[in-house]
PDB file of N, CA and C in Angstrom:
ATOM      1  N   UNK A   1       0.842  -1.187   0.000  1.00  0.00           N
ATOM      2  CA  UNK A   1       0.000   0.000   0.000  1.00  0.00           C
ATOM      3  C   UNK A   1       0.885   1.247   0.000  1.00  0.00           C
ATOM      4  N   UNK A   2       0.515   1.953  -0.607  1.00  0.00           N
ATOM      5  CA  UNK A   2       0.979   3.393  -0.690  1.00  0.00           C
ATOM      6  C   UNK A   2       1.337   4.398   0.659  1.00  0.00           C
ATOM      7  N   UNK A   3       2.165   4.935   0.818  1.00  0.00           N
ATOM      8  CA  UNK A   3       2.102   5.683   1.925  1.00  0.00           C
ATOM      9  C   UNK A   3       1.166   7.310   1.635  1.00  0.00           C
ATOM     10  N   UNK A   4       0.242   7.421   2.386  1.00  0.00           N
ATOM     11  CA  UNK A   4       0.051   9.289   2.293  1.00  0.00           C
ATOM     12  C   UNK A   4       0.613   9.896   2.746  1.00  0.00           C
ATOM     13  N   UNK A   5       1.085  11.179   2.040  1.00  0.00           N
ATOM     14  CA  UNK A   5       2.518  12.584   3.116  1.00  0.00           C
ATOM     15  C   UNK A   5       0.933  13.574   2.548  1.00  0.00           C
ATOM     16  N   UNK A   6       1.373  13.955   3.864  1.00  0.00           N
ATOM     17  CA  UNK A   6      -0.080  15.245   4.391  1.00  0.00           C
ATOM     18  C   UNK A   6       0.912  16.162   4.745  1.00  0.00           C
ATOM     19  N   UNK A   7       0.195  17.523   4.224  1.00  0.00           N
ATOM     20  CA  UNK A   7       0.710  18.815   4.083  1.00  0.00           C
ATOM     21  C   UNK A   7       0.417  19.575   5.971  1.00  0.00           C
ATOM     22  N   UNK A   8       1.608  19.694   6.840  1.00  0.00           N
ATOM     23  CA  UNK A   8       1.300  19.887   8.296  1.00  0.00           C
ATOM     24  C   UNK A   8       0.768  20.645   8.174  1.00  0.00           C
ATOM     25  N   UNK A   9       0.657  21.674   7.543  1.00  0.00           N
ATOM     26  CA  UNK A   9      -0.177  23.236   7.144  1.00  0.00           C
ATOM     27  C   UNK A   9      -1.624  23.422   7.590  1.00  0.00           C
ATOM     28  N   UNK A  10      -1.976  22.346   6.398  1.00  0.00           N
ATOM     29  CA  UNK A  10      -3.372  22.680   5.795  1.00  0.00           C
ATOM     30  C   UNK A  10      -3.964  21.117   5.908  1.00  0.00           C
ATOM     31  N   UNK A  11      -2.986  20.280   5.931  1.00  0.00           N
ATOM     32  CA  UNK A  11      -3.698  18.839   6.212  1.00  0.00           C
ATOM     33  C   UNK A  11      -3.777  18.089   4.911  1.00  0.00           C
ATOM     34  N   UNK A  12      -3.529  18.500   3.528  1.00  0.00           N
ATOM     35  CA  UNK A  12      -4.186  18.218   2.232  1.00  0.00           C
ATOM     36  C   UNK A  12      -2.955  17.363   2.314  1.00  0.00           C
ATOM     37  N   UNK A  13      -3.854  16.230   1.801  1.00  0.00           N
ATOM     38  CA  UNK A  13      -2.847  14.627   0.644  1.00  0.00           C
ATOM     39  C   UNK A  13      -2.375  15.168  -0.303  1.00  0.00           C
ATOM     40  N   UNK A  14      -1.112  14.638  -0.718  1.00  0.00           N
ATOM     41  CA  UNK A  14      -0.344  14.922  -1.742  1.00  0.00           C
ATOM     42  C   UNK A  14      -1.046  13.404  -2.890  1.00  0.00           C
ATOM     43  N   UNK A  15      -0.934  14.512  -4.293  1.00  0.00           N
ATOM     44  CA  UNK A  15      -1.708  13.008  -4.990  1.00  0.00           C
ATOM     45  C   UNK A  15      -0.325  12.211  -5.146  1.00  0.00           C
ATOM     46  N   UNK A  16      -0.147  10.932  -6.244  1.00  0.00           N
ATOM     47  CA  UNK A  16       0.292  10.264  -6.555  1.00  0.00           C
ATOM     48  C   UNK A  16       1.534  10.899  -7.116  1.00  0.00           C
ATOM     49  N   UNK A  17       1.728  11.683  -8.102  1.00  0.00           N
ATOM     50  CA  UNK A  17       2.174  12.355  -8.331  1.00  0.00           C
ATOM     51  C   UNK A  17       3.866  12.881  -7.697  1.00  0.00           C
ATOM     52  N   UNK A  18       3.202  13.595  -6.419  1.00  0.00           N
ATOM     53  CA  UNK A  18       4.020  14.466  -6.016  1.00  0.00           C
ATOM     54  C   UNK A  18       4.529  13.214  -4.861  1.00  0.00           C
ATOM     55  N   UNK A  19       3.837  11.814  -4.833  1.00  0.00           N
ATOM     56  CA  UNK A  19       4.330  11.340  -3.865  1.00  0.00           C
ATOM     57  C   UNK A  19       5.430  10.596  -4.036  1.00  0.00           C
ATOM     58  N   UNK A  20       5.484  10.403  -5.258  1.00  0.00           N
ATOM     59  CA  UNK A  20       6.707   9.831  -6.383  1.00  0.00           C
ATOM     60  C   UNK A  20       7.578  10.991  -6.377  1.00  0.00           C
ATOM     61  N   UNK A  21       7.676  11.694  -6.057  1.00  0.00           N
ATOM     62  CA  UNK A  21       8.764  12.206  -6.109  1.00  0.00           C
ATOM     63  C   UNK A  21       9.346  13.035  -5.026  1.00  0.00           C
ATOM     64  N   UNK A  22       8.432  12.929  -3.562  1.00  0.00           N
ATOM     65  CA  UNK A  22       8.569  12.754  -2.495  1.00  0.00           C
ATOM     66  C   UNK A  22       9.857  11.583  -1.783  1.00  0.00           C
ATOM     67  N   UNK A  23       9.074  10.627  -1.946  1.00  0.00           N
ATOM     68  CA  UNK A  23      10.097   9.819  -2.115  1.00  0.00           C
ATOM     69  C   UNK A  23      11.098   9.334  -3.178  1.00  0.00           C
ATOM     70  N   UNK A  24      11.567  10.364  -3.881  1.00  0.00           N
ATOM     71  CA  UNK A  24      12.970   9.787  -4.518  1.00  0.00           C
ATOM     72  C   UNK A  24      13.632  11.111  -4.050  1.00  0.00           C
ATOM     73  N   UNK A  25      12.672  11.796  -2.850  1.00  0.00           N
ATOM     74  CA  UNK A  25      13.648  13.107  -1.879  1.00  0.00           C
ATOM     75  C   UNK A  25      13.919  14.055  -2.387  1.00  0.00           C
ATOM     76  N   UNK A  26      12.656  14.684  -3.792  1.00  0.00           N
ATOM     77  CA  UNK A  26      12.944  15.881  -4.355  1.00  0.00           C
ATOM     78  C   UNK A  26      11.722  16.472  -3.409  1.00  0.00           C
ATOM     79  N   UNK A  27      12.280  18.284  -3.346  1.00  0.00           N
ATOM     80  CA  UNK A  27      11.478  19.126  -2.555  1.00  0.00           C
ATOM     81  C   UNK A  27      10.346  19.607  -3.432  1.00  0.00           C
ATOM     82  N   UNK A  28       9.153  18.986  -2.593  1.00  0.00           N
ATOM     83  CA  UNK A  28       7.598  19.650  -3.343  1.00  0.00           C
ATOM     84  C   UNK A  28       7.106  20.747  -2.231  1.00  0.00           C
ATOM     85  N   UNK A  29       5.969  21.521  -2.926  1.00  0.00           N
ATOM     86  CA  UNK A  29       5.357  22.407  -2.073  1.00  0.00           C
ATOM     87  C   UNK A  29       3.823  21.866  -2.080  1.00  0.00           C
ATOM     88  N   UNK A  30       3.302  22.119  -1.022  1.00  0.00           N
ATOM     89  CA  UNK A  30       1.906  21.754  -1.138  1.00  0.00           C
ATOM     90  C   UNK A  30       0.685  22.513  -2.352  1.00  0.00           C
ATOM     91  N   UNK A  31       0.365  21.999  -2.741  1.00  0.00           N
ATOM     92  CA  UNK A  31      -0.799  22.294  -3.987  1.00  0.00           C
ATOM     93  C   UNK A  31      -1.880  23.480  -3.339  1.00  0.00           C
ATOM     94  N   UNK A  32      -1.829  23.300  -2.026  1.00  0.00           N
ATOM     95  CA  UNK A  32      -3.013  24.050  -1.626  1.00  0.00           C
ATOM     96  C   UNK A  32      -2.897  25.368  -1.169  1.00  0.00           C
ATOM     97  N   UNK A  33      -1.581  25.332  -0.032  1.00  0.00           N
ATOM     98  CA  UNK A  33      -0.993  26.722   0.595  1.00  0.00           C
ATOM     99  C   UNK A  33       0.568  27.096   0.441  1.00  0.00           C
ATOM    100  N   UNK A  34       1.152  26.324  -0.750  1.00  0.00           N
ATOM    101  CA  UNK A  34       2.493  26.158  -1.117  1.00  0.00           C
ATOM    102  C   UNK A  34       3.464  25.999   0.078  1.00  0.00           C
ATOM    103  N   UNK A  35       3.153  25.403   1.252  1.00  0.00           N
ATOM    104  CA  UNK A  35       4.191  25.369   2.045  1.00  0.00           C
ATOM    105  C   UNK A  35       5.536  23.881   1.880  1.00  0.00           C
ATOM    106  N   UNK A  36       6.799  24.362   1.468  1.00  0.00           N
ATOM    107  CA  UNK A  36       7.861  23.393   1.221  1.00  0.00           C
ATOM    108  C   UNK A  36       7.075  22.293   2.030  1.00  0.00           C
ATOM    109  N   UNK A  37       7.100  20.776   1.791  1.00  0.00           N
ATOM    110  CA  UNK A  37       6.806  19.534   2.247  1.00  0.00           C
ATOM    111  C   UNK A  37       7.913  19.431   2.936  1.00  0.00           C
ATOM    112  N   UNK A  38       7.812  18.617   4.241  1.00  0.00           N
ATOM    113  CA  UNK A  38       9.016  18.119   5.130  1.00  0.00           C
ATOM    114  C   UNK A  38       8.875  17.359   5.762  1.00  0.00           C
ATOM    115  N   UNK A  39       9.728  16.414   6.179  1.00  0.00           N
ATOM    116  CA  UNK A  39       9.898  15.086   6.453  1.00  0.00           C
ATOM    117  C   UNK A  39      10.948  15.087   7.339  1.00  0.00           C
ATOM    118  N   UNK A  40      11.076  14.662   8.618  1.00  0.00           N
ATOM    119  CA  UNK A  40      11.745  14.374   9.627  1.00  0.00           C
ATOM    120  C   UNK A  40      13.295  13.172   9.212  1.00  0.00           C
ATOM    121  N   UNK A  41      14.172  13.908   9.252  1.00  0.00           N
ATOM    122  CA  UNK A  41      14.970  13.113   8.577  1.00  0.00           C
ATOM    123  C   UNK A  41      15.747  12.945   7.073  1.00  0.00           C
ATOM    124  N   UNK A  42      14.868  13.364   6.719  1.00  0.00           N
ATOM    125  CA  UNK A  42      14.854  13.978   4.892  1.00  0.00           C
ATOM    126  C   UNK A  42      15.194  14.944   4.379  1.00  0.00           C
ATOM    127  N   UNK A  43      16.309  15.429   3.884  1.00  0.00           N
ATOM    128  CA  UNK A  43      16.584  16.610   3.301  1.00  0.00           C
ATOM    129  C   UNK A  43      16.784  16.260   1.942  1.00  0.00           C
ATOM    130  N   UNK A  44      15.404  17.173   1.146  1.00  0.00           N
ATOM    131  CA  UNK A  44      15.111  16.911   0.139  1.00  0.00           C
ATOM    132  C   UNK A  44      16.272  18.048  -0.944  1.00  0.00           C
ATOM    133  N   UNK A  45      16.415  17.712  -1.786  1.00  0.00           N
ATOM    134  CA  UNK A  45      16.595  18.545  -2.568  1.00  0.00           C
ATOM    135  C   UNK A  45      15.652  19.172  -4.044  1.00  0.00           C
ATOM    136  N   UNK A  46      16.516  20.058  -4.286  1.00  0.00           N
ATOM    137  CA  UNK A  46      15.820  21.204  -5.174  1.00  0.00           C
ATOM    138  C   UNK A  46      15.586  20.630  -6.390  1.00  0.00           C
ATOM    139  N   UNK A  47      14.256  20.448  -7.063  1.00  0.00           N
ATOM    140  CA  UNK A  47      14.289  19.859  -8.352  1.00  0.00           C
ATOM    141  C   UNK A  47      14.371  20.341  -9.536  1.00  0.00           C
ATOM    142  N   UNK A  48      15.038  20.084 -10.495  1.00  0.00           N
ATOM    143  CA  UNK A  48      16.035  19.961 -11.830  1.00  0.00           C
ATOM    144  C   UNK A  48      14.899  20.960 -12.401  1.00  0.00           C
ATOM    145  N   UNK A  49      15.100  22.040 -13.197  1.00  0.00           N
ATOM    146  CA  UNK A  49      14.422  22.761 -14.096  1.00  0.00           C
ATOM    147  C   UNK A  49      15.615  22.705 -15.181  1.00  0.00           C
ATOM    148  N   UNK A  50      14.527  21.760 -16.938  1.00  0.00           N
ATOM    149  CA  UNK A  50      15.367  21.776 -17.996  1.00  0.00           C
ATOM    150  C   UNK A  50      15.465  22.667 -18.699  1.00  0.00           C
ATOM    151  N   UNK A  51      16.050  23.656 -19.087  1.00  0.00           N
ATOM    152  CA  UNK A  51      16.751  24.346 -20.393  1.00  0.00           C
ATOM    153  C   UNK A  51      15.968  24.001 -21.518  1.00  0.00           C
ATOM    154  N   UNK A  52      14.812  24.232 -22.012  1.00  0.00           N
ATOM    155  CA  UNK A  52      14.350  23.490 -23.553  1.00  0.00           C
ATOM    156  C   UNK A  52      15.526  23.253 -24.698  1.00  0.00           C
ATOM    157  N   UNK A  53      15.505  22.462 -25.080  1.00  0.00           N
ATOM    158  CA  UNK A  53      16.352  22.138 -26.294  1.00  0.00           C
ATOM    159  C   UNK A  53      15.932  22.755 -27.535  1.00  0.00           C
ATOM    160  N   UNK A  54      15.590  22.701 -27.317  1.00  0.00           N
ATOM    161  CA  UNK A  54      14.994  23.364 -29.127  1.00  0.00           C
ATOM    162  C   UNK A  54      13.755  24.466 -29.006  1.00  0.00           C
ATOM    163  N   UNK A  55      13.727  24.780 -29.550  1.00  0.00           N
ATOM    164  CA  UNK A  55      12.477  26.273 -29.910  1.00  0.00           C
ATOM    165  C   UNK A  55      10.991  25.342 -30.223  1.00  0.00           C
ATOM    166  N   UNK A  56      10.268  25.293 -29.644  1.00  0.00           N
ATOM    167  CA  UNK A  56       9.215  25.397 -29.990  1.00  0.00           C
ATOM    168  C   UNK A  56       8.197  26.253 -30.915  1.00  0.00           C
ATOM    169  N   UNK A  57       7.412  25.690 -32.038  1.00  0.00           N
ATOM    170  CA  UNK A  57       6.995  26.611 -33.017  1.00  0.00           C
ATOM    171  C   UNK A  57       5.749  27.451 -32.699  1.00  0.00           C
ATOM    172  N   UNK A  58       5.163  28.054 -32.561  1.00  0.00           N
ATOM    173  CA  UNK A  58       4.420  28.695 -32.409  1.00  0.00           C
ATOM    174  C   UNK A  58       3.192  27.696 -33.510  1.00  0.00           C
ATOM    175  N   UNK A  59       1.898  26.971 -32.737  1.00  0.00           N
ATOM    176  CA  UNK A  59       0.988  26.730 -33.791  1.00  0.00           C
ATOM    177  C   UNK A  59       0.184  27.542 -34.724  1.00  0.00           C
ATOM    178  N   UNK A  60       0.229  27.624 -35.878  1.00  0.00           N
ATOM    179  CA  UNK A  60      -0.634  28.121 -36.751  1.00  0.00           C
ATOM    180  C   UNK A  60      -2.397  28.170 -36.458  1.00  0.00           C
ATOM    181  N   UNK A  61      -3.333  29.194 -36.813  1.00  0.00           N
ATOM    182  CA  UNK A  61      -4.418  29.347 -36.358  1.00  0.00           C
ATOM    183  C   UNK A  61      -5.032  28.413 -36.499  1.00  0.00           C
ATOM    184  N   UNK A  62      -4.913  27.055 -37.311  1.00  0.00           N
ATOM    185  CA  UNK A  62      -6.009  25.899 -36.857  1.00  0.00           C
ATOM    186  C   UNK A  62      -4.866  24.264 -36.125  1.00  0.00           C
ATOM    187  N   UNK A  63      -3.682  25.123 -35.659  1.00  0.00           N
ATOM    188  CA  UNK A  63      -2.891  24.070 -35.333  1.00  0.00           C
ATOM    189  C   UNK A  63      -2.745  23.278 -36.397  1.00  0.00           C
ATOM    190  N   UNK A  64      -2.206  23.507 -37.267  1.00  0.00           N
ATOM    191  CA  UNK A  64      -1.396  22.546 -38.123  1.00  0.00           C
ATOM    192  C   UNK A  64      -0.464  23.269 -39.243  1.00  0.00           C
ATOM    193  N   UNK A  65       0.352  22.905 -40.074  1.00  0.00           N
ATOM    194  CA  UNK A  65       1.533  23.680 -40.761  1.00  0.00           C
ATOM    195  C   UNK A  65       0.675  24.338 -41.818  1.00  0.00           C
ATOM    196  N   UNK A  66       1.603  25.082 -42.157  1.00  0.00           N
ATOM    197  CA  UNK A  66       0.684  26.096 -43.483  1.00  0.00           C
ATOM    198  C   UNK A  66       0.763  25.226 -44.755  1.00  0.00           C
ATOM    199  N   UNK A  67       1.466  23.999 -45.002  1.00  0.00           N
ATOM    200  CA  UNK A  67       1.791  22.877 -45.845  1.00  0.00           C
ATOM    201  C   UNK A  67       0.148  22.076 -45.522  1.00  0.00           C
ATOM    202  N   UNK A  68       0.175  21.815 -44.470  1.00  0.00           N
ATOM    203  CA  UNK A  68      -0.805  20.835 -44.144  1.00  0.00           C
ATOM    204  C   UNK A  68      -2.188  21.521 -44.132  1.00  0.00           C
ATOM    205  N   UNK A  69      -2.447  22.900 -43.552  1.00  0.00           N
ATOM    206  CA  UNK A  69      -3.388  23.625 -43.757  1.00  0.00           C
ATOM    207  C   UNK A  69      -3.563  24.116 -45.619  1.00  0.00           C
ATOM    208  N   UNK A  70      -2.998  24.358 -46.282  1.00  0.00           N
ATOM    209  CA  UNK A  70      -3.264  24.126 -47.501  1.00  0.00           C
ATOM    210  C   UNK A  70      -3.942  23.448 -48.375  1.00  0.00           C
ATOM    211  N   UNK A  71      -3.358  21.869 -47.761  1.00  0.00           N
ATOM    212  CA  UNK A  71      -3.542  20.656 -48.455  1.00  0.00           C
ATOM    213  C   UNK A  71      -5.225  20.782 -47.980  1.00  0.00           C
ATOM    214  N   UNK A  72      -5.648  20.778 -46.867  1.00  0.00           N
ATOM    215  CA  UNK A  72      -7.117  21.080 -45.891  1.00  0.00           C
ATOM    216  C   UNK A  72      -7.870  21.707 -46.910  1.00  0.00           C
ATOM    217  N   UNK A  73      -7.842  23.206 -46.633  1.00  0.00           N
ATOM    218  CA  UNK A  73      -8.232  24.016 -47.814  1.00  0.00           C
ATOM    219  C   UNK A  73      -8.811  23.402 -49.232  1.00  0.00           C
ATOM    220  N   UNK A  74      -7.775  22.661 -49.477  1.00  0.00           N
ATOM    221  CA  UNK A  74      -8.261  22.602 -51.141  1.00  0.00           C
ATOM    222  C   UNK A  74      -9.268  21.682 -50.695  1.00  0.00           C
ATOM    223  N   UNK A  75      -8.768  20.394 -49.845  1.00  0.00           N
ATOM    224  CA  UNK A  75      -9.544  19.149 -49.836  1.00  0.00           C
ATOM    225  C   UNK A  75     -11.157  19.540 -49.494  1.00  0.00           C
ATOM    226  N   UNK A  76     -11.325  20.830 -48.667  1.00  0.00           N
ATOM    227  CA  UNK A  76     -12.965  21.350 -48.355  1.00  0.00           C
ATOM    228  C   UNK A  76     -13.576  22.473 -49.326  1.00  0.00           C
ATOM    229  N   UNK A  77     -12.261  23.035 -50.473  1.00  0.00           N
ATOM    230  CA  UNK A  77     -12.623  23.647 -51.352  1.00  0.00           C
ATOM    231  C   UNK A  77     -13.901  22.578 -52.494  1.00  0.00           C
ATOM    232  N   UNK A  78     -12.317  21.596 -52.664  1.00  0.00           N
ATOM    233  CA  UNK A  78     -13.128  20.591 -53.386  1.00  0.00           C
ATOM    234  C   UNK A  78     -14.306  19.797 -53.249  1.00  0.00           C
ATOM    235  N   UNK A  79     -14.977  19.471 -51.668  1.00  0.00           N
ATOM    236  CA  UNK A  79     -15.600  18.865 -51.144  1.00  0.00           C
ATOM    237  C   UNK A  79     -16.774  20.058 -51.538  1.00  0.00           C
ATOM    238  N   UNK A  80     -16.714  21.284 -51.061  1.00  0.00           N
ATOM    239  CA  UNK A  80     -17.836  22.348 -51.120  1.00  0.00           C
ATOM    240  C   UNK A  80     -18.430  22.307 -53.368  1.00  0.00           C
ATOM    241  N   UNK A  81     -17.656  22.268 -53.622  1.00  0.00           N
ATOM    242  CA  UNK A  81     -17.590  22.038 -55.294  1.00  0.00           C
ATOM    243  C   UNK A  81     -18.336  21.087 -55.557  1.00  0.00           C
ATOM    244  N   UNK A  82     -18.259  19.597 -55.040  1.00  0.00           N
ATOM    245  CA  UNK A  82     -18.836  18.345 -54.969  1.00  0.00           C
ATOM    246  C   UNK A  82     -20.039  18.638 -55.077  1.00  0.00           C
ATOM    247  N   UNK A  83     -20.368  19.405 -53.485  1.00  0.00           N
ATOM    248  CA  UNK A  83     -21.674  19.337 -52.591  1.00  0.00           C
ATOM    249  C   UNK A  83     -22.448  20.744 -53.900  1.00  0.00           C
ATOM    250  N   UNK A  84     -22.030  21.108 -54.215  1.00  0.00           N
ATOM    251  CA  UNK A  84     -22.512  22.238 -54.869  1.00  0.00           C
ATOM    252  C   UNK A  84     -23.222  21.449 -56.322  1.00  0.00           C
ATOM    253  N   UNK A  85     -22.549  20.602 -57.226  1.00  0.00           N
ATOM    254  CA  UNK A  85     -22.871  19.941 -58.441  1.00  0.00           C
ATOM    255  C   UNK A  85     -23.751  19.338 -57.882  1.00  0.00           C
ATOM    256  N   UNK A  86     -23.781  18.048 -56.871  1.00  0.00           N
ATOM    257  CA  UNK A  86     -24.537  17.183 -56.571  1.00  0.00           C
ATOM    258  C   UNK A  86     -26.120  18.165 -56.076  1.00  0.00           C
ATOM    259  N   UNK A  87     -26.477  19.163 -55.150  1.00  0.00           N
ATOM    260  CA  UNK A  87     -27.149  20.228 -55.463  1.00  0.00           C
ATOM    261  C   UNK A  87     -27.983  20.378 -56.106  1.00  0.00           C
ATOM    262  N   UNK A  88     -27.452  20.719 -57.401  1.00  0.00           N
ATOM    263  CA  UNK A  88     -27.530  21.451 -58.969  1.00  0.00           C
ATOM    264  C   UNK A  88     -28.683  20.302 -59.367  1.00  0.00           C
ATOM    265  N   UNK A  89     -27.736  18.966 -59.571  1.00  0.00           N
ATOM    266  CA  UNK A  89     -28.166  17.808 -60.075  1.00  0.00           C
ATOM    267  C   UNK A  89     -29.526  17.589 -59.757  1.00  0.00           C
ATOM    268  N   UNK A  90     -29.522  17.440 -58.000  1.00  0.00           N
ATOM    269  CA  UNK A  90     -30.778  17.149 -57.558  1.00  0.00           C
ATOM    270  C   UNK A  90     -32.302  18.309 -58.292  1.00  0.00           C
ATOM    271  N   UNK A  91     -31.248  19.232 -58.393  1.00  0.00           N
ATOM    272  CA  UNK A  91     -32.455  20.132 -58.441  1.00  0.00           C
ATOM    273  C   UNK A  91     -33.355  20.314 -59.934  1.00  0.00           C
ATOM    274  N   UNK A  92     -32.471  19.619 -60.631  1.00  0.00           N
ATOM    275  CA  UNK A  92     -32.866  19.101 -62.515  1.00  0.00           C
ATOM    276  C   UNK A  92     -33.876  17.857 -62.474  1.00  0.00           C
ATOM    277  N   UNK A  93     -33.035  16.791 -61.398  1.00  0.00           N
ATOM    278  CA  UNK A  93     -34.154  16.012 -61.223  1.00  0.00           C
ATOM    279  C   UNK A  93     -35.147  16.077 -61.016  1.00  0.00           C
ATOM    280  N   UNK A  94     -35.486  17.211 -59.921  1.00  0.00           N
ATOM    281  CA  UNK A  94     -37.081  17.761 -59.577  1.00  0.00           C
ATOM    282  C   UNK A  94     -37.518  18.067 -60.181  1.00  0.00           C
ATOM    283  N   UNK A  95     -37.086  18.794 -61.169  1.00  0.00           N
ATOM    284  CA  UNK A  95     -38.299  19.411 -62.249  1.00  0.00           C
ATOM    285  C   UNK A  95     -38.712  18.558 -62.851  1.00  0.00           C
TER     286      UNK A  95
END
């Protein structure tokens, strides 16, 4: 069974989460009233903040590349074209 670490503060359970990494003795703060977590015995240390590697792109307005949004475009250009003949058609038949 799992152990629960309760925040002395405020009393709040730490989820699953933060309890994993409680015990591998990195320092969390509580979710509720941010007070550092502490443990009798335990001196946690400070956890690792990464440097991004690479640039992240900024998404385009429907999230996807202007290559791929293109290809979109035509494919609902063409689809609206379809829906437009088929339309037409029906409407020859009626008469």
């Amino acid at each position: 069974m799992d152990k629960l670490y309760i925040c002395r503060n405020c009393q709040y359970v730490f989820p699953k989460e933060l309890s994993e990494l409680i015990k591998s003795e990195t320092q969390v703060y509580c979710e509720m009233c941010g007070t550092p977590f502490s443990l009798s015995g335990v001196s946690f240390r400070q956890a690792t903040v990464r440097e991004p590697g690479r640039t992240i792109h900024k998404p385009s307005k429907y999230g996807k590349t202007d290559k791929e949004r293109s290809s979109l475009e035509k494919a609902i250009k063409n689809l609206n074209k379809l829906s437009n003949l088929i339309k037409n058609e029906v409407k020859l038949n009626k008469k």
